[in-house]
C-alpha atoms as a PDB file:
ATOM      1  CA  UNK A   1      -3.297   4.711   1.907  1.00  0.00           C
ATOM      2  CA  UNK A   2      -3.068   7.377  -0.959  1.00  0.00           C
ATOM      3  CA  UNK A   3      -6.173   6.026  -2.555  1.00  0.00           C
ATOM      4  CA  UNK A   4      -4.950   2.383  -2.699  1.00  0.00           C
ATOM      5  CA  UNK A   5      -6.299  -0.566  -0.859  1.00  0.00           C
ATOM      6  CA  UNK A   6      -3.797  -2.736   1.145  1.00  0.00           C
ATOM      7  CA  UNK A   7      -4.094  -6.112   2.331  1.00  0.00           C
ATOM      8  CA  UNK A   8      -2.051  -7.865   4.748  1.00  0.00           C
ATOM      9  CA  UNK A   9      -1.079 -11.388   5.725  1.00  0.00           C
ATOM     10  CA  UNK A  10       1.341 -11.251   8.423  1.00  0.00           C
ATOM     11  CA  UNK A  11       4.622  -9.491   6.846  1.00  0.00           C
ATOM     12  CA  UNK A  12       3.071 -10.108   3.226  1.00  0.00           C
ATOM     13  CA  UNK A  13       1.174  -7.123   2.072  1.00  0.00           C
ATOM     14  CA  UNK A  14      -1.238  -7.302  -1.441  1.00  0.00           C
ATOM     15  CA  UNK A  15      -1.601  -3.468  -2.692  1.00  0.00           C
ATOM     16  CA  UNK A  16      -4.820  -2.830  -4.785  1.00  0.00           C
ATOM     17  CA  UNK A  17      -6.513   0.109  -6.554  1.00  0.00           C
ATOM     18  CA  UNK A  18     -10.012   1.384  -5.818  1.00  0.00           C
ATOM     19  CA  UNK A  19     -11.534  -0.860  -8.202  1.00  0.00           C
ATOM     20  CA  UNK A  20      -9.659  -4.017  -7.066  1.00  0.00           C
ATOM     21  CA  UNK A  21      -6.858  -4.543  -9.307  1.00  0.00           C
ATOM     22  CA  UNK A  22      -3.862  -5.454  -7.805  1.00  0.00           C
ATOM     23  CA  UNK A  23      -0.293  -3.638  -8.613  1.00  0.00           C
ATOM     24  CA  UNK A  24       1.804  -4.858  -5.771  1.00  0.00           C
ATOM     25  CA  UNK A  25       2.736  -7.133  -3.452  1.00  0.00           C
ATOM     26  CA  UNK A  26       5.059  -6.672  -0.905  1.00  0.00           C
ATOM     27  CA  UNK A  27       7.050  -8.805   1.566  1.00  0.00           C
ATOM     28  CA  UNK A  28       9.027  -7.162   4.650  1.00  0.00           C
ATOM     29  CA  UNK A  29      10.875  -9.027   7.360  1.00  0.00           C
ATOM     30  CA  UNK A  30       9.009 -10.770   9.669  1.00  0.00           C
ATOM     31  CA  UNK A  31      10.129  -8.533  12.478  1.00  0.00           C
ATOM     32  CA  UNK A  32       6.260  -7.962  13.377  1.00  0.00           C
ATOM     33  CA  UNK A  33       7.729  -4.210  13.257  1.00  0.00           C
ATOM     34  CA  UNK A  34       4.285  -2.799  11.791  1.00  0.00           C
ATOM     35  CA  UNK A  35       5.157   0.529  12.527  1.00  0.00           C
ATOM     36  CA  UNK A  36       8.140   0.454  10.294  1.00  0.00           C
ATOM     37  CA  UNK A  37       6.203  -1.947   7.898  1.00  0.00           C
ATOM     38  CA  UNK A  38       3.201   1.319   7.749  1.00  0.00           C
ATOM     39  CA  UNK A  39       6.096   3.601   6.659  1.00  0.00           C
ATOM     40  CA  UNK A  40       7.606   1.386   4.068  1.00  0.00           C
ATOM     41  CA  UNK A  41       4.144   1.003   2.840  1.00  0.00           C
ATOM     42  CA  UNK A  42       3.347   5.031   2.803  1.00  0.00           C
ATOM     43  CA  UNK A  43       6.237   5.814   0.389  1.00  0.00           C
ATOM     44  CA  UNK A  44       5.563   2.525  -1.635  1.00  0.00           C
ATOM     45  CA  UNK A  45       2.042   3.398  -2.060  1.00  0.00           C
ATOM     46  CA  UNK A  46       2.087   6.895  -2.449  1.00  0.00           C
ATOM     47  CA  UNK A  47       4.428   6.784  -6.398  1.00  0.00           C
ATOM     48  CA  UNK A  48       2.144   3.632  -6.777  1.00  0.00           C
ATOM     49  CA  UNK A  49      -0.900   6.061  -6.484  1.00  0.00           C
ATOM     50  CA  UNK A  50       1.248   8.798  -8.823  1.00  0.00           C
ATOM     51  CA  UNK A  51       1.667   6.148 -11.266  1.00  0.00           C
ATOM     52  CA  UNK A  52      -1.089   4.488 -11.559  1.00  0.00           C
ATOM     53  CA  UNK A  53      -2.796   8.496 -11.527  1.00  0.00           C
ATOM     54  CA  UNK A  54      -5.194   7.426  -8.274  1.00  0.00           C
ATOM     55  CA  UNK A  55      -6.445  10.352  -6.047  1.00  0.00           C
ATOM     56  CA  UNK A  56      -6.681  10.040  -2.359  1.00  0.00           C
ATOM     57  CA  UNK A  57     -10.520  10.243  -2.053  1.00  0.00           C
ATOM     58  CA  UNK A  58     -10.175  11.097   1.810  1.00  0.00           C
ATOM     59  CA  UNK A  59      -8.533  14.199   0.677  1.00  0.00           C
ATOM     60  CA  UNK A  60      -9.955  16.921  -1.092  1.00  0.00           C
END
């Protein structure tokens, strides 16, 4: 998502950059609403991405 790499254990989510450093970790109710969770994550990871100056490779 946005370039980042995201890894998730039930409501627990690890965010890492291409290279595998890790910059985040998020925990979200455990609602098992991953739809919600995805859309948290989107916004979370894409100023992550501007921060940390990471380019979505999938886009070009």
């Amino acid at each position: 998502m946005h370039g980042l790499r995201i890894v998730q254990y039930d409501s627990f989510y690890r965010i890492f950059t291409p290279t595998g450093v890790e910059i985040g970790q998020v925990f979200l109710p455990p609602d098992r609403q991953y739809l919600k969770h995805a859309m948290a994550l989107k916004g979370i990871c894409l100023y992550l991405a501007k921060i940390w100056q990471i380019q979505d490779s999938t886009k070009r």
